[in-house]
Protein backbone atom coordinates (compact mmCIF):
# COMPACT_ATOMS: atom_id res chain seq x y z
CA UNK A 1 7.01 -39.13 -25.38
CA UNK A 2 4.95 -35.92 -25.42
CA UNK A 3 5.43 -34.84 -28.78
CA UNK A 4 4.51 -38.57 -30.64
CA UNK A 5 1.50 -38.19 -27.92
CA UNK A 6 0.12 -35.34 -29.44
CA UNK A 7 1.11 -35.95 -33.21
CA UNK A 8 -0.63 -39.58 -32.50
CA UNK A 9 -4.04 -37.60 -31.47
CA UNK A 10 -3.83 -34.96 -33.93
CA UNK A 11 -3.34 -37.63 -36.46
CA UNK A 12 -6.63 -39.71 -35.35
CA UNK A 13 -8.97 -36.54 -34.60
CA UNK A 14 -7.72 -36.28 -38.50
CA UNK A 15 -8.79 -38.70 -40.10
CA UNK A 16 -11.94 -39.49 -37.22
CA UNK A 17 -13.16 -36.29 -38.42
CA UNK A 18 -12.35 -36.83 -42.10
CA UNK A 19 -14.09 -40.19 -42.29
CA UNK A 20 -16.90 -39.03 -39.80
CA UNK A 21 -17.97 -36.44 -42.37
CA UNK A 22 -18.09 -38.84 -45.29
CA UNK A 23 -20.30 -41.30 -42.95
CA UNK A 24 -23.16 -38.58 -41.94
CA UNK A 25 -25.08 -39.40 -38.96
CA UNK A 26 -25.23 -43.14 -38.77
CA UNK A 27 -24.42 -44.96 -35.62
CA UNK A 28 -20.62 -45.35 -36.44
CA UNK A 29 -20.94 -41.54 -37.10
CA UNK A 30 -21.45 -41.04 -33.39
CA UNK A 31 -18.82 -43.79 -32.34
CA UNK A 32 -16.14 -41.86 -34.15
CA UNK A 33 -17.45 -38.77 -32.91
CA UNK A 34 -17.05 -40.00 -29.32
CA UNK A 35 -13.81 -41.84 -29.89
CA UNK A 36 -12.75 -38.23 -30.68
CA UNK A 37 -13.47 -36.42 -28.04
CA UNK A 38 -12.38 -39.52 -25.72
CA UNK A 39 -8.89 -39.00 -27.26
CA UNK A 40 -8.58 -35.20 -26.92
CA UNK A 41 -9.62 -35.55 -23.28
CA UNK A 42 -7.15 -38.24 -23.05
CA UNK A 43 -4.38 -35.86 -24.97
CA UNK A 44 -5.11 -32.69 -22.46
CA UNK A 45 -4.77 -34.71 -19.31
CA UNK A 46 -1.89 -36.28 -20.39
CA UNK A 47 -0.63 -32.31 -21.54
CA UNK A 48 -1.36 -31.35 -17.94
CA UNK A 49 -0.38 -34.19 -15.76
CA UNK A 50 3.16 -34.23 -18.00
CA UNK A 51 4.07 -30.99 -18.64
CA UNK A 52 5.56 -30.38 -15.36
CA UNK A 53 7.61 -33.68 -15.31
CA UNK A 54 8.97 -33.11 -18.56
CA UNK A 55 9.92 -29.56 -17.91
CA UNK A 56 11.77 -30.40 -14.80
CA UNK A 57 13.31 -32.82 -16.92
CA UNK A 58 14.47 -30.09 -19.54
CA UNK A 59 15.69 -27.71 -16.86
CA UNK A 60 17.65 -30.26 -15.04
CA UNK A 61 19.03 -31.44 -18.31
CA UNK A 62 19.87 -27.97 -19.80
CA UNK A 63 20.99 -27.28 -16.29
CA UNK A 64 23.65 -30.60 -16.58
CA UNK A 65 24.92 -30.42 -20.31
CA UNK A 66 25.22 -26.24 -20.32
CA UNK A 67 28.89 -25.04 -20.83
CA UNK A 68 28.16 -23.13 -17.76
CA UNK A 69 27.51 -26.04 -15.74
CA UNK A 70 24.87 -23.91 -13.85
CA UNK A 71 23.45 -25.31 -10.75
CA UNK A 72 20.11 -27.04 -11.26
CA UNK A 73 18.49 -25.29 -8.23
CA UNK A 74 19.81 -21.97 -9.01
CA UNK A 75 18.57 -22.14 -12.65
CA UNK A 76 15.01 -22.84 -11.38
CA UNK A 77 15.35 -19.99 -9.07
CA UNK A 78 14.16 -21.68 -6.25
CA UNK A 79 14.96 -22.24 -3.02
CA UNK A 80 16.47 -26.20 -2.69
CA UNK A 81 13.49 -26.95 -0.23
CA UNK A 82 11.16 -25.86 -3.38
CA UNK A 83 13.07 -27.65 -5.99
CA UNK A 84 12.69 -30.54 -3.43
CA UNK A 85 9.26 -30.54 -3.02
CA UNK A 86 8.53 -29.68 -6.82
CA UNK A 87 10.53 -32.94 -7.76
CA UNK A 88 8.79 -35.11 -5.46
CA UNK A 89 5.96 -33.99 -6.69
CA UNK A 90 6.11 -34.40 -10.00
CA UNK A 91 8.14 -37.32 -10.41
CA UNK A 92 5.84 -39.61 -7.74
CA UNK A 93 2.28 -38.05 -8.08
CA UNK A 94 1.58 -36.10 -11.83
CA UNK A 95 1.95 -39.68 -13.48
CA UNK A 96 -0.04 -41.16 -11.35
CA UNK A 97 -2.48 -38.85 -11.43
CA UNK A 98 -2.85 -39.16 -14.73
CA UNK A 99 -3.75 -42.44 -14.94
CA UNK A 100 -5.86 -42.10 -11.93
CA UNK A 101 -8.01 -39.24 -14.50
CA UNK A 102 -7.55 -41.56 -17.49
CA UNK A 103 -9.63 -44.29 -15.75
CA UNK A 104 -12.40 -41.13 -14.86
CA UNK A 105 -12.76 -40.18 -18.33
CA UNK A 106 -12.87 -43.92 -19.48
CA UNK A 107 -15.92 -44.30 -17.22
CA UNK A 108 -17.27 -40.64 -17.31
CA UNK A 109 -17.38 -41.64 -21.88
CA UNK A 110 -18.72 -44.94 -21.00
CA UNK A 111 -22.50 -44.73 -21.88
């Protein structure tokens, strides 16, 4: 889901941008202005609070389909305590967290 994340903001910052220039500074001007921003905050949290999930997810998955069938653990280079740890982490908290910073910047835009 990362990638139609990020093509879905770039595509609205787009055409926000596009039709706030044709608009000037009227008070839809600054909506769209501040929808913008709202949705590249929204689009860098969700880069940060995801990235690590989904690159555990491509490691364990390169890790599982390789013709080498190379041990997950040993192709993070970790010890298994880390690898432990790191998976807890990200698969129970980073998501979480994210939504947890979505409702912040919701509020924090809120004016």
């Amino acid at each position: 889901p990362a990638i139609p994340t990020v093509a879905s903001c770039g595509i609205s910052c787009f055409h926000l941008l596009t039709t706030n220039s044709q608009l000037g500074n009227s008070g839809v001007s600054k909506r769209k202005r501040q929808a913008t921003i709202t949705i590249l905050l929204l689009t860098i949290s969700y880069i940060i609070f995801n990235l690590p999930f989904c690159s555990l997810i491509l490691a364990y998955s390169v890790a599982l389909f390789s013709g080498n069938k190379i041990n997950y653990i040993e192709y993070l280079k970790l010890s298994a305590v880390q690898v432990n740890l790191l998976n807890n982490l990200t698969f129970t908290h980073t998501v979480n967290l994210n939504s947890m910073v979505n409702a912040f910047i919701y509020l924090a835009r809120i004016k």
